[in-house]
PDB file of N, CA and C in Angstrom:
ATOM      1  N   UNK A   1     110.979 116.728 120.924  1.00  0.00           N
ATOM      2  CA  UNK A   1     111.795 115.959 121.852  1.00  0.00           C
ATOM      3  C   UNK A   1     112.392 114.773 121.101  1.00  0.00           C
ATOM      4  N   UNK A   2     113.539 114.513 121.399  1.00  0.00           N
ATOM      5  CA  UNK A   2     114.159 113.558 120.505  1.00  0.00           C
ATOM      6  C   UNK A   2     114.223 112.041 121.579  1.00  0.00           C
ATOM      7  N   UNK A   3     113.700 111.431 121.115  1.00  0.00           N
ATOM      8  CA  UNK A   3     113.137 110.281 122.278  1.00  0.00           C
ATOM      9  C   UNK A   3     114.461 109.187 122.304  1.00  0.00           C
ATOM     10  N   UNK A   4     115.109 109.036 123.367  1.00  0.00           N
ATOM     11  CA  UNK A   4     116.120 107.852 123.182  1.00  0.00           C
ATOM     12  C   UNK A   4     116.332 106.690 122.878  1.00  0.00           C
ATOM     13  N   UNK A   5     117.252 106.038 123.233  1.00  0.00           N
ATOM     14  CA  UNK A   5     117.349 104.718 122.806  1.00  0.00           C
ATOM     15  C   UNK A   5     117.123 103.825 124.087  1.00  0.00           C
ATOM     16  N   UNK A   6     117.530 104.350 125.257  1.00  0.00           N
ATOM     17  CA  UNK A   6     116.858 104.498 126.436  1.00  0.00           C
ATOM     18  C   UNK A   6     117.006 105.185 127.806  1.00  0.00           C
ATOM     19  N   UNK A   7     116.070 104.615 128.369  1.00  0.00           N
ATOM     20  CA  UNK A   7     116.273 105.478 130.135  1.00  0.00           C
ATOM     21  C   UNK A   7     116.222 105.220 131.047  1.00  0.00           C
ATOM     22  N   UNK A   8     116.762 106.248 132.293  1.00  0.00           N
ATOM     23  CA  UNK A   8     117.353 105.082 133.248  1.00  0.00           C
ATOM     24  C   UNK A   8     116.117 105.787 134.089  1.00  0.00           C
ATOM     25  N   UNK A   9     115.203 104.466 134.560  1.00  0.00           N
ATOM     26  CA  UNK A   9     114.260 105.074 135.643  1.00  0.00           C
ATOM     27  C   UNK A   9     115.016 104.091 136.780  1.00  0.00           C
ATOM     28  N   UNK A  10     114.591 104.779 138.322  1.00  0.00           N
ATOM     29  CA  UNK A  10     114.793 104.603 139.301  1.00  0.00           C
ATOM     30  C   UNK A  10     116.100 103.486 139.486  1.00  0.00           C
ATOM     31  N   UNK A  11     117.228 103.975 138.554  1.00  0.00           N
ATOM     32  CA  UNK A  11     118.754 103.322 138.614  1.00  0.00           C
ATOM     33  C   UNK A  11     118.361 102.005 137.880  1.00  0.00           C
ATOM     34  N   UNK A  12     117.131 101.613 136.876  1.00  0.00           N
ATOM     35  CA  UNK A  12     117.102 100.794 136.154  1.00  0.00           C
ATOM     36  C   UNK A  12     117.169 101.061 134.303  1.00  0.00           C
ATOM     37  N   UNK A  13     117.900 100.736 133.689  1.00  0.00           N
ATOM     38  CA  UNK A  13     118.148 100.892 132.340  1.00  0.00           C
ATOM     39  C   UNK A  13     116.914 100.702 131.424  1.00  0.00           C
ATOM     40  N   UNK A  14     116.131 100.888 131.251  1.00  0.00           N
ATOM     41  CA  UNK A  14     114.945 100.584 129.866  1.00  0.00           C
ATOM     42  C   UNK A  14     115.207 101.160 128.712  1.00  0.00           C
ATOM     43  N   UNK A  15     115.324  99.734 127.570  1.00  0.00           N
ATOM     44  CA  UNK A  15     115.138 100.451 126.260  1.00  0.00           C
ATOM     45  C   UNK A  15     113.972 100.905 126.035  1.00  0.00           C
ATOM     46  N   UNK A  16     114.317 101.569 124.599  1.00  0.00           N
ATOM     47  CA  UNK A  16     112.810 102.428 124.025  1.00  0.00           C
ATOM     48  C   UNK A  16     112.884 101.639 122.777  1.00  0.00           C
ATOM     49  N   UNK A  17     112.228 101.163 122.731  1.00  0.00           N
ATOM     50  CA  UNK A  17     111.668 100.382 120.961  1.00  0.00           C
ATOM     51  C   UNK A  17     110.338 101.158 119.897  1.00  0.00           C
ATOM     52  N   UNK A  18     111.105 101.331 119.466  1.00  0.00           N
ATOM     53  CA  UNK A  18     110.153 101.792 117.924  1.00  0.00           C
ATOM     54  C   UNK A  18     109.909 100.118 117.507  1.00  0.00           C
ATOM     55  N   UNK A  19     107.868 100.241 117.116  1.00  0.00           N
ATOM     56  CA  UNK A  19     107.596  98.944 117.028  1.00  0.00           C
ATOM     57  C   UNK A  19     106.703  99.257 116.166  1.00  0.00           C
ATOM     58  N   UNK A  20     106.371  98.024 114.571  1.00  0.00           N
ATOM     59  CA  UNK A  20     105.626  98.225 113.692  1.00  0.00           C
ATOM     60  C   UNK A  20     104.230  98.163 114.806  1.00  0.00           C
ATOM     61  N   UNK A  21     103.426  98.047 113.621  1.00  0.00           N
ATOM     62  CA  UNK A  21     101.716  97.894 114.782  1.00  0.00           C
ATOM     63  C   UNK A  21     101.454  96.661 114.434  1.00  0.00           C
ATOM     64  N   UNK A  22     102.184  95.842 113.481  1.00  0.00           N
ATOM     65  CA  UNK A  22     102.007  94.340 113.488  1.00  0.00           C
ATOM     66  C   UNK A  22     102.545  94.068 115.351  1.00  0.00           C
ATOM     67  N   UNK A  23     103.485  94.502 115.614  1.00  0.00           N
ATOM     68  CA  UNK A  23     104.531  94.143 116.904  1.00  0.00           C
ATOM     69  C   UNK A  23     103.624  94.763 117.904  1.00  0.00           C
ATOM     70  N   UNK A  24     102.736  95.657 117.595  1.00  0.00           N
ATOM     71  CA  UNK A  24     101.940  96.378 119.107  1.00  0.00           C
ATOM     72  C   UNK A  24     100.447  95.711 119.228  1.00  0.00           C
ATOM     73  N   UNK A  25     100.249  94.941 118.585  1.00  0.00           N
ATOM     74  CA  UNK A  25      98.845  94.582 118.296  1.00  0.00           C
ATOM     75  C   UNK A  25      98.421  93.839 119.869  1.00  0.00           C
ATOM     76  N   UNK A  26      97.799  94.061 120.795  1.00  0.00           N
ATOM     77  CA  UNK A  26      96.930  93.014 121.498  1.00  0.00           C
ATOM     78  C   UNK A  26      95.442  93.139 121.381  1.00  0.00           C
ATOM     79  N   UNK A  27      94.915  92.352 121.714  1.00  0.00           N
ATOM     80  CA  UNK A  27      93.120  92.135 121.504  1.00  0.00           C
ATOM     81  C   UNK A  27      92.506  92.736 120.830  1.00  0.00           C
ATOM     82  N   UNK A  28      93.407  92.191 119.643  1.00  0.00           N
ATOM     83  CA  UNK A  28      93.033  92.821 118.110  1.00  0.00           C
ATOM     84  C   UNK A  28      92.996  94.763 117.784  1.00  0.00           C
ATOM     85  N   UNK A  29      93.596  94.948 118.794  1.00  0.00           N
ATOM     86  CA  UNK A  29      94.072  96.654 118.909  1.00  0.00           C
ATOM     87  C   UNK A  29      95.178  96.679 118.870  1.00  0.00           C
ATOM     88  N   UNK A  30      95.668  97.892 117.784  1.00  0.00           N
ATOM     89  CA  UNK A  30      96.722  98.370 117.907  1.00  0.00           C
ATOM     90  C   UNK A  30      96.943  99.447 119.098  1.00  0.00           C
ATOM     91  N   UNK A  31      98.230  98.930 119.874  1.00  0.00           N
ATOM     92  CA  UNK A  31      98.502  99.673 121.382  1.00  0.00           C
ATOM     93  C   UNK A  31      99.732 100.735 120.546  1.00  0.00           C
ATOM     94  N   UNK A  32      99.126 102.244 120.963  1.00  0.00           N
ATOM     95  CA  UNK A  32     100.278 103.154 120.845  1.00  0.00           C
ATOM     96  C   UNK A  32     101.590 103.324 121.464  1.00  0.00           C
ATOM     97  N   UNK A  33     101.715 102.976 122.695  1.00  0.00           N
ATOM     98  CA  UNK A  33     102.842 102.207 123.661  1.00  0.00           C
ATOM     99  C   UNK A  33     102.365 101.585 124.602  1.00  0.00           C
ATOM    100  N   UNK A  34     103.518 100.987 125.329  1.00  0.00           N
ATOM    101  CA  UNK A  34     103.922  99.978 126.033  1.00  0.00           C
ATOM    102  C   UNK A  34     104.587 100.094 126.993  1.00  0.00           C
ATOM    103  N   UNK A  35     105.068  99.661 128.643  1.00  0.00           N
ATOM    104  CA  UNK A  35     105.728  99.672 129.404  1.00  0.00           C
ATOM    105  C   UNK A  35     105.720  98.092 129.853  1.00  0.00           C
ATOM    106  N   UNK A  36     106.629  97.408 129.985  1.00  0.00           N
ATOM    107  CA  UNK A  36     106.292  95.856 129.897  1.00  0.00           C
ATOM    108  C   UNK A  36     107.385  95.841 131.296  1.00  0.00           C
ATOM    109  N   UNK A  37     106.921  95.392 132.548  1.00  0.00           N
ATOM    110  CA  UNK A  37     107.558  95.373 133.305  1.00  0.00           C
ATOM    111  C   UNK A  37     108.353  94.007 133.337  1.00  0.00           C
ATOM    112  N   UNK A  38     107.665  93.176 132.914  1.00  0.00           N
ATOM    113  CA  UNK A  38     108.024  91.564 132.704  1.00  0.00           C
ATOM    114  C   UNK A  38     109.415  91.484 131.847  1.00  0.00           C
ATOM    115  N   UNK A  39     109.595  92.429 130.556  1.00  0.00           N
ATOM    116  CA  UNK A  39     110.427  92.254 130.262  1.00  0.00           C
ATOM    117  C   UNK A  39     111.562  93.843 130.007  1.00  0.00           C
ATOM    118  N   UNK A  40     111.190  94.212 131.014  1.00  0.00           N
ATOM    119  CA  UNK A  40     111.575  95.860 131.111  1.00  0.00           C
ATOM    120  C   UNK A  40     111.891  96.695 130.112  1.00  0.00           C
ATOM    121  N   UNK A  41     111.300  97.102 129.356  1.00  0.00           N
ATOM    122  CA  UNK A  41     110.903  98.130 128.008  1.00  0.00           C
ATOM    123  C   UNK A  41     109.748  98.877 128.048  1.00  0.00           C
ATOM    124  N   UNK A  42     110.083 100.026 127.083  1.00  0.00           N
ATOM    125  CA  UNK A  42     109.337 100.428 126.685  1.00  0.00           C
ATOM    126  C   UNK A  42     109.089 100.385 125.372  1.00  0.00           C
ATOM    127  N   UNK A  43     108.100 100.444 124.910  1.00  0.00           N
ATOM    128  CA  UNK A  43     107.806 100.585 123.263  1.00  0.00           C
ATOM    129  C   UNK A  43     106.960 101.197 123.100  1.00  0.00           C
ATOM    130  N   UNK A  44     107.006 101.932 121.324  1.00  0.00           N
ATOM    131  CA  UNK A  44     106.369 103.119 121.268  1.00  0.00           C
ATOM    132  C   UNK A  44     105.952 102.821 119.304  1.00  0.00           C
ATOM    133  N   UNK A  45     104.808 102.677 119.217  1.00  0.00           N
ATOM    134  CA  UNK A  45     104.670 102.663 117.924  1.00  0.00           C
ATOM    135  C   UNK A  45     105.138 103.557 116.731  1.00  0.00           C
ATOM    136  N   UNK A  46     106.185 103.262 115.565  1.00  0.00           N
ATOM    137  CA  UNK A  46     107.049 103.446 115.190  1.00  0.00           C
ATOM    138  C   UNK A  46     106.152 104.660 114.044  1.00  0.00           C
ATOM    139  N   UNK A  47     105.084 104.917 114.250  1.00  0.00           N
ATOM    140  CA  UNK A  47     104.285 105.622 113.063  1.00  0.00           C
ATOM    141  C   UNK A  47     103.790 106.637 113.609  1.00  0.00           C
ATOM    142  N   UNK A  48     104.106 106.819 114.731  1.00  0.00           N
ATOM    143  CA  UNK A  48     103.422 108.144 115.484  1.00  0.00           C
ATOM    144  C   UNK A  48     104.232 108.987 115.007  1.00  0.00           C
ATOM    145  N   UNK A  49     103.850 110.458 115.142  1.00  0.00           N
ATOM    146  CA  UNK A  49     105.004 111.950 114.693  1.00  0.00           C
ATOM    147  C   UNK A  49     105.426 111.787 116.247  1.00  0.00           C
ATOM    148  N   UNK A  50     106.584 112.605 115.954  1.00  0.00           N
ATOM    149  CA  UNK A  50     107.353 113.039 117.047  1.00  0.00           C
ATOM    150  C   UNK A  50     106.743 113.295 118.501  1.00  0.00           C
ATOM    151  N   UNK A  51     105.832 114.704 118.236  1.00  0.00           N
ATOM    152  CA  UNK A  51     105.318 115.238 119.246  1.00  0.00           C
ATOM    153  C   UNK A  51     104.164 114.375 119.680  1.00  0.00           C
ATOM    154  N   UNK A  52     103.206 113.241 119.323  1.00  0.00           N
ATOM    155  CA  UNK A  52     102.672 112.082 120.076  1.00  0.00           C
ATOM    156  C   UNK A  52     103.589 111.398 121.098  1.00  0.00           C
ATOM    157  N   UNK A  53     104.611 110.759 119.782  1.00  0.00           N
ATOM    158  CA  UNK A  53     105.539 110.230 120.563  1.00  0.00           C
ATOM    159  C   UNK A  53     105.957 110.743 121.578  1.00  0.00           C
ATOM    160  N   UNK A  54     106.361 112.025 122.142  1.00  0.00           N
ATOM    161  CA  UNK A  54     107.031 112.214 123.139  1.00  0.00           C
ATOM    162  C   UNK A  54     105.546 112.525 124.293  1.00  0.00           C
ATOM    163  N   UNK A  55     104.604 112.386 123.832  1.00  0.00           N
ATOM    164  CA  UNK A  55     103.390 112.431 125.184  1.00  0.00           C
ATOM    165  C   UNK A  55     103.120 110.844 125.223  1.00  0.00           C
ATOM    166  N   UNK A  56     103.317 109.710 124.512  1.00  0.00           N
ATOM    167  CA  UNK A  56     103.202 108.773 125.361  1.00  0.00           C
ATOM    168  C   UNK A  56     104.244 107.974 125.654  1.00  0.00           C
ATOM    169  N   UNK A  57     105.469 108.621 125.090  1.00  0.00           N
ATOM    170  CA  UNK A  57     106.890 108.489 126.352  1.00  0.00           C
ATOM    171  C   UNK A  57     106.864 108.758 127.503  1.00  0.00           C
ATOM    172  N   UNK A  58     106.107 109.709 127.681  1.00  0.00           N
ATOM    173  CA  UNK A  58     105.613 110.502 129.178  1.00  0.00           C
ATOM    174  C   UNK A  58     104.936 109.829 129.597  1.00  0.00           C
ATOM    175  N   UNK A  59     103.868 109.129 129.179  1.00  0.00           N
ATOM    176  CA  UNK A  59     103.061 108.359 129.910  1.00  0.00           C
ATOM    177  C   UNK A  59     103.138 106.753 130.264  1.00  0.00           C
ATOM    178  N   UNK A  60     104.264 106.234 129.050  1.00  0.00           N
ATOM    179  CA  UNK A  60     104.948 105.072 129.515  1.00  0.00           C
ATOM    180  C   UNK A  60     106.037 105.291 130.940  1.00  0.00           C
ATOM    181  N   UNK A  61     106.626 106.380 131.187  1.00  0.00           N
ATOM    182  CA  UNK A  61     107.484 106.609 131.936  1.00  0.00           C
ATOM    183  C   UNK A  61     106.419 106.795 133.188  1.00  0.00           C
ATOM    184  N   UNK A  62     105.161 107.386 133.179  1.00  0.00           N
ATOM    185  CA  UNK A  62     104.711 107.415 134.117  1.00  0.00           C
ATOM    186  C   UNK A  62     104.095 106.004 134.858  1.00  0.00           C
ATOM    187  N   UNK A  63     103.794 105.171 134.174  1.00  0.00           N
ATOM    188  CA  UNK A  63     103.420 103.497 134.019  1.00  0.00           C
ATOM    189  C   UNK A  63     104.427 103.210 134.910  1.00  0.00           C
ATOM    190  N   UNK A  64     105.922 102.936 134.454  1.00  0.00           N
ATOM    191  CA  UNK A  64     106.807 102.616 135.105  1.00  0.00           C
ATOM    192  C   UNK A  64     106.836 102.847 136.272  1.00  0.00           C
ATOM    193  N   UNK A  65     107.292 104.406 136.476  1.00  0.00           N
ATOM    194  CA  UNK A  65     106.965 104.892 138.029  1.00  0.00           C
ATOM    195  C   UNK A  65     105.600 104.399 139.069  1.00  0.00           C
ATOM    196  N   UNK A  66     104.803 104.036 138.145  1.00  0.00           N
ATOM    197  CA  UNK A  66     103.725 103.801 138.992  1.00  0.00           C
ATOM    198  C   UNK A  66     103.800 101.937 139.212  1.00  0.00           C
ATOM    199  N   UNK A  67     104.807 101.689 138.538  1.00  0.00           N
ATOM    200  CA  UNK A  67     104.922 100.221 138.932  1.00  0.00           C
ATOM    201  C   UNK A  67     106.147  99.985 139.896  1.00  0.00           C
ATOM    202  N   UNK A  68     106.747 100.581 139.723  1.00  0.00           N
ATOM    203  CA  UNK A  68     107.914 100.312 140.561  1.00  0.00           C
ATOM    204  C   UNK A  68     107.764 100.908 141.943  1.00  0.00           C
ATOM    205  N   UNK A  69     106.678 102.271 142.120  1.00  0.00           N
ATOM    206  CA  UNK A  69     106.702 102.909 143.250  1.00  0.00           C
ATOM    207  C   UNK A  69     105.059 102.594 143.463  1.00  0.00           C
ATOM    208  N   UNK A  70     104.627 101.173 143.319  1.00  0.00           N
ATOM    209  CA  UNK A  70     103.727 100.509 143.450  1.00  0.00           C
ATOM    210  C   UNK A  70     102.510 101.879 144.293  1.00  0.00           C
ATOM    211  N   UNK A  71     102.658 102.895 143.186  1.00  0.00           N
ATOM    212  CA  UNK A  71     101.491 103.696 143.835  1.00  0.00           C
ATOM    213  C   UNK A  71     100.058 103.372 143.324  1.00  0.00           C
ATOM    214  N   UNK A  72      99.835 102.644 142.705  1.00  0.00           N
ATOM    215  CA  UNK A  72      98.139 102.252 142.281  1.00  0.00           C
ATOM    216  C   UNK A  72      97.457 102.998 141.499  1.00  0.00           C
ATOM    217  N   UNK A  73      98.218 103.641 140.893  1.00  0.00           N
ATOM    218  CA  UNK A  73      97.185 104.843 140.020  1.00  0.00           C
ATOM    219  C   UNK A  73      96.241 103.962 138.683  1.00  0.00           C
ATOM    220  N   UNK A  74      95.954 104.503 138.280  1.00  0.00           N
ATOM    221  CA  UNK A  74      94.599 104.093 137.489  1.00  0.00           C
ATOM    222  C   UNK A  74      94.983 104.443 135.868  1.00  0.00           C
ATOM    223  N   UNK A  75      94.402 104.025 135.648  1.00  0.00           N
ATOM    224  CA  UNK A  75      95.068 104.359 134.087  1.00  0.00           C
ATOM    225  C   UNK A  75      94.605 105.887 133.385  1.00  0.00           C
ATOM    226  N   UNK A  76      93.558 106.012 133.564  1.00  0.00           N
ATOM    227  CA  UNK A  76      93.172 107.310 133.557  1.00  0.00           C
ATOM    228  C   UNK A  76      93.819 108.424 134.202  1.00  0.00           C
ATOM    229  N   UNK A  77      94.297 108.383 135.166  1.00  0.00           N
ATOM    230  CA  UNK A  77      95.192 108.971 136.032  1.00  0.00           C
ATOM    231  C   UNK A  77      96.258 109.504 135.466  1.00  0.00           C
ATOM    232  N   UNK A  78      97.114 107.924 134.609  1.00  0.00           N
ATOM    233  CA  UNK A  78      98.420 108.132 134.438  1.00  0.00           C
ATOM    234  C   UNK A  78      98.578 108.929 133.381  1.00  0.00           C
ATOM    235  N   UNK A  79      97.289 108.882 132.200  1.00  0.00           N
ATOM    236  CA  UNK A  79      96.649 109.064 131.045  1.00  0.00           C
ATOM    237  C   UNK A  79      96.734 110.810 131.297  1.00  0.00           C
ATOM    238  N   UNK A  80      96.235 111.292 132.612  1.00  0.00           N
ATOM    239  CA  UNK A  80      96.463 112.709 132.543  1.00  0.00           C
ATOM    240  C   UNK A  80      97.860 113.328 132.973  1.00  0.00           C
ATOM    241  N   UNK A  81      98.116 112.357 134.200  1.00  0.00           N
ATOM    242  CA  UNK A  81      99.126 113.168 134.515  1.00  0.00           C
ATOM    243  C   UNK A  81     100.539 112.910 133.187  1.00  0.00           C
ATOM    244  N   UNK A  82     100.255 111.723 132.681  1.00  0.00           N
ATOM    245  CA  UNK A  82     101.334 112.330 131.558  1.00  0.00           C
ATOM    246  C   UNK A  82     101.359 113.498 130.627  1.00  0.00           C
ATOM    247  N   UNK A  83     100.054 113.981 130.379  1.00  0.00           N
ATOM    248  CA  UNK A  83      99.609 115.008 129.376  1.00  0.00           C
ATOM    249  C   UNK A  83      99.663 116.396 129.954  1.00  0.00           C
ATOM    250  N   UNK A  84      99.812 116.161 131.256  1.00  0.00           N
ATOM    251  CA  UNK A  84      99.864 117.590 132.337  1.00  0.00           C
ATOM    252  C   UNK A  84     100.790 117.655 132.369  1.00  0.00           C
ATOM    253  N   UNK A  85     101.983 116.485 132.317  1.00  0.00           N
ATOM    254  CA  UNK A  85     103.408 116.519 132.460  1.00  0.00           C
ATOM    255  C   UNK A  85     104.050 117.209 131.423  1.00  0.00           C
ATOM    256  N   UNK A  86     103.638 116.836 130.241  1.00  0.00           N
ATOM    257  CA  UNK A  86     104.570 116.897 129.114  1.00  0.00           C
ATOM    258  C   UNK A  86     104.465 118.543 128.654  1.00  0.00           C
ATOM    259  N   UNK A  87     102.963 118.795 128.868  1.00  0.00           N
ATOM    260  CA  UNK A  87     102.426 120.010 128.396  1.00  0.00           C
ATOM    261  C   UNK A  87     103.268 121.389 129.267  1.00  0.00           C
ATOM    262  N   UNK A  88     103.891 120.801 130.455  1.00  0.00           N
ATOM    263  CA  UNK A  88     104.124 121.660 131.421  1.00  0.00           C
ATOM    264  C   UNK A  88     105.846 122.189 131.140  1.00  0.00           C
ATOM    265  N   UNK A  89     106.413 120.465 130.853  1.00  0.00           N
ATOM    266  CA  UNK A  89     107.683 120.427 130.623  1.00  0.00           C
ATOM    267  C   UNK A  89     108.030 121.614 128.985  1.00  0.00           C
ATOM    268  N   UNK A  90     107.290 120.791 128.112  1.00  0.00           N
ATOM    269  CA  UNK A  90     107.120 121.281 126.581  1.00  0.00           C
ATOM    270  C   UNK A  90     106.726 122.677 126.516  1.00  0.00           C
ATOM    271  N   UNK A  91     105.811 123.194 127.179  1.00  0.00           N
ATOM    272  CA  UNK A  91     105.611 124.797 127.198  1.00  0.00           C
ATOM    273  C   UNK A  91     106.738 125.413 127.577  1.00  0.00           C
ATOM    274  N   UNK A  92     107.439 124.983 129.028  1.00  0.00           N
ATOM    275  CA  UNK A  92     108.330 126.314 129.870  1.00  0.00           C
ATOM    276  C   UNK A  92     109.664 125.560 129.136  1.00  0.00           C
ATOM    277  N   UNK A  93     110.299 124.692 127.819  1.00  0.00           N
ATOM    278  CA  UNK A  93     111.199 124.476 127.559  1.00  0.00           C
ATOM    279  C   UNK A  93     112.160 124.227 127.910  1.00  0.00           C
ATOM    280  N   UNK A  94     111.535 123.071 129.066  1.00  0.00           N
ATOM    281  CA  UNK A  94     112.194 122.011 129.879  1.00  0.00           C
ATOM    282  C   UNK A  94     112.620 120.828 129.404  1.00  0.00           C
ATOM    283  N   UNK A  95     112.271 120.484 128.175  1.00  0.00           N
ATOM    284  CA  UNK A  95     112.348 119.427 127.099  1.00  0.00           C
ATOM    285  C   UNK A  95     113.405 119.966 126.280  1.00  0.00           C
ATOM    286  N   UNK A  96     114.336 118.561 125.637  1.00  0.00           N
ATOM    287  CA  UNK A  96     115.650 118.901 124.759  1.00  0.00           C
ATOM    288  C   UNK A  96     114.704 118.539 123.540  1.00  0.00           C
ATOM    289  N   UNK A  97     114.970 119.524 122.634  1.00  0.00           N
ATOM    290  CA  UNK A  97     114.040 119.674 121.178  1.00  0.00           C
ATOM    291  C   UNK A  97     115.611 118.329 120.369  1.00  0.00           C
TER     292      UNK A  97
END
C-alpha cells in the first residue's frame, strides 16, 4: 500500500508524517504511530517497511474515527480491529499496491 501524504477522514484533511524515532519518542519509548487530535495528524515512524506501515495507518485511522465518532473503544480494541481491517482489505485486494 502506498501510504499518502494525506487523508480526508470524516470531511477533515490529515497529513501523514514520516517521523525519525528521535520525533516519536514519548516516555522514553519509541511510539510506532500517532494520531494527534490536538494538532490533527497522523504520524508514522519513518523506519518501518511498507507493509507495517500500512497496518498502523489502519490503526491510526481507526484512533481517529474513534475520536471523532467519540465511540470509546479501548486501545486494544482499536489494536485489533485495525489488524482485522487491513488483513481483510489486503487479502481480497481492496488496497492500491
Amino acid at each position: 500500500m502506498k501510504i499518502p501524504s494525506k487523508i480526508n477522514i470524516l470531511g477533515c484533511e490529515i497529513p501523514i508524517q514520516h517521523c525519525s524515532a528521535d520525533e516519536m519518542i514519548e516516555d522514553d519509548k519509541v511510539k510506532i504511530g500517532e494520531f494527534n487530535f490536538e494538532n490533527v495528524r497522523i504520524r508514522l515512524l519513518d523506519t518501518l517497511d511498507d507493509s507495517t506501515k500500512s497496518i498502523v495507518l489502519m490503526h491510526e485511522i481507526i484512533e481517529a474515527l474513534n475520536w471523532y465518532g467519540d465511540l470509546e473503544m479501548d486501545h486494544i480494541q482499536i489494536g485489533a480491529l485495525g489488524a482485522m481491517l487491513h488483513q481483510v482489505l489486503t487479502n481480497n485486494k481492496l488496497l492500491k499496491e
